[in-house]
Protein backbone atom coordinates (compact mmCIF):
# COMPACT_ATOMS: atom_id res chain seq x y z
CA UNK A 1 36.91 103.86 114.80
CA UNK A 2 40.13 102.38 113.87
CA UNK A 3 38.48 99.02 112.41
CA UNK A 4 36.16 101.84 109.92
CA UNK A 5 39.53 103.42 108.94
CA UNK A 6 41.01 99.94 107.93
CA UNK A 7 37.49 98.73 106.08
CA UNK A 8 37.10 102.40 104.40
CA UNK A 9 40.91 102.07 102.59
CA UNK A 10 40.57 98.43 102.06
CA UNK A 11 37.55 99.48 100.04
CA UNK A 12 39.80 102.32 98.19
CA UNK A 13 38.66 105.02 100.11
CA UNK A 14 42.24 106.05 100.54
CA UNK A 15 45.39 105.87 102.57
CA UNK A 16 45.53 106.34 106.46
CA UNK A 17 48.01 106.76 109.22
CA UNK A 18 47.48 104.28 112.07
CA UNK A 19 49.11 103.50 115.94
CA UNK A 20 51.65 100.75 115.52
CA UNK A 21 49.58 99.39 118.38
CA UNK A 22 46.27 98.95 115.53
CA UNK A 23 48.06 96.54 113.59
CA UNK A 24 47.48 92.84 114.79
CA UNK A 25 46.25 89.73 113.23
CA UNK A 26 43.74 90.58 111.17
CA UNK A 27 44.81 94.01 110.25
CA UNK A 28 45.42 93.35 106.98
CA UNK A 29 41.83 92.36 105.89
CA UNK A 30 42.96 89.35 104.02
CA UNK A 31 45.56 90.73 102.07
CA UNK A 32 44.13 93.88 101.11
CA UNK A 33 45.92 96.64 103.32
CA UNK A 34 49.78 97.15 103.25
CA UNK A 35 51.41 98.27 106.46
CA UNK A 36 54.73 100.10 106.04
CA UNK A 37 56.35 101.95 108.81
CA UNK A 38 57.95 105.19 108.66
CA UNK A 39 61.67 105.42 108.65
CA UNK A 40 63.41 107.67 111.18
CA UNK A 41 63.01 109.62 112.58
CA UNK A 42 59.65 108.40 113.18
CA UNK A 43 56.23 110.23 114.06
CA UNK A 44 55.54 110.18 117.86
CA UNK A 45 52.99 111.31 120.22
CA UNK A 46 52.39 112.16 123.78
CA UNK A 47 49.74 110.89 125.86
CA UNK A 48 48.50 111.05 129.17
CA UNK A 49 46.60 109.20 132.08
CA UNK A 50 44.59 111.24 133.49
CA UNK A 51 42.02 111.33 136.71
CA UNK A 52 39.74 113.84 138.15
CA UNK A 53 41.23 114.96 141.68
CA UNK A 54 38.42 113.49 143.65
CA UNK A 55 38.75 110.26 142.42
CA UNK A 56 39.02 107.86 145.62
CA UNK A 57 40.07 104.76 143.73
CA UNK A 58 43.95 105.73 143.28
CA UNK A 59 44.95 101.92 143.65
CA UNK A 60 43.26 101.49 140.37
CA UNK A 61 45.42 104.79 139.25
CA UNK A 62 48.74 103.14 140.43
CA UNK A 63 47.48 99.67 138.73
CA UNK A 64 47.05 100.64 135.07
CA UNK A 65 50.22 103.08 135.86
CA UNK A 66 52.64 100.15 136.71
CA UNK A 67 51.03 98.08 133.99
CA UNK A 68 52.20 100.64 131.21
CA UNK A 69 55.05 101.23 132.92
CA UNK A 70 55.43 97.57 132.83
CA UNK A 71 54.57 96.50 128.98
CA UNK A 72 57.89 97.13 127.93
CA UNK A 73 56.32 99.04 124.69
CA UNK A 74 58.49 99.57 121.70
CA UNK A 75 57.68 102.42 120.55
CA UNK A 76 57.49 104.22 124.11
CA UNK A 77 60.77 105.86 124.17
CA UNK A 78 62.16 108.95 124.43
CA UNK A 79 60.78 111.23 127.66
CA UNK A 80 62.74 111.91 131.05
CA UNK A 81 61.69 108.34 132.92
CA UNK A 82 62.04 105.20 133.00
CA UNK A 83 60.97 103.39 129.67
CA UNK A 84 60.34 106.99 128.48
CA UNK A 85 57.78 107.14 131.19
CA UNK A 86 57.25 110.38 133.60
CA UNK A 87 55.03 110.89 136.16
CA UNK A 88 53.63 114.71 136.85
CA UNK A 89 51.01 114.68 139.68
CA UNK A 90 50.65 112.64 142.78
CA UNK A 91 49.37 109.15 142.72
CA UNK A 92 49.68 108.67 146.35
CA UNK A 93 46.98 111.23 148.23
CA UNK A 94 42.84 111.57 147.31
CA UNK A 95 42.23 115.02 146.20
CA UNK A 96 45.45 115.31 143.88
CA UNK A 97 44.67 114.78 139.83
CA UNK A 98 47.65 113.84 138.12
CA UNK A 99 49.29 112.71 134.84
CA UNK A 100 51.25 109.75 133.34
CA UNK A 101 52.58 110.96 130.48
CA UNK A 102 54.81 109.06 127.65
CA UNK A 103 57.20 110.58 125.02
């Protein structure tokens, strides 16, 4: 887990790369960890949403699609859609798997 990452370098076990989105209040164990980004251009990543095509529940699909879509992220940037979001698949009809991808 992320939180065994942070305690294993805070206990000089090391240095580690982390998501931007990992580093809260708190991350810093007190003092002991050091966050520094990277300078351009910066490491990115794609992800994906992702559901099995006979999942029935595609208003919960659509939901947590608009809500990323909707977050504003800054470090989602980058891809062919809006706020470097694209959709590939079909969120609309049962029986059609699909992906929300970033970057």
């Amino acid at each position: 887990s992320l939180e065994t990452i942070r305690h294993m370098v805070a206990s000089g076990l090391g240095i580690t790369v982390l998501p931007a989105s990992a580093i809260g209040p708190g991350a810093s164990l007190n003092g002991l960890l050091e966050f520094r980004p990277f300078s351009d251009p910066v490491p990115c990543r794609r992800i994906a949403l992702v559901w099995r095509s006979s999942f029935t529940r595609l208003s919960a699909v659509r939901t947590v699609a608009d809500a990323v879509r909707d977050c504003r992220l800054p470090w989602i940037r980058g891809a062919s859609g809006p706020d470097g979001l694209r959709v590939e698949g079909n969120v609309t009809e049962a029986g059609q798997g699909g992906l929300l991808r970033t970057g």
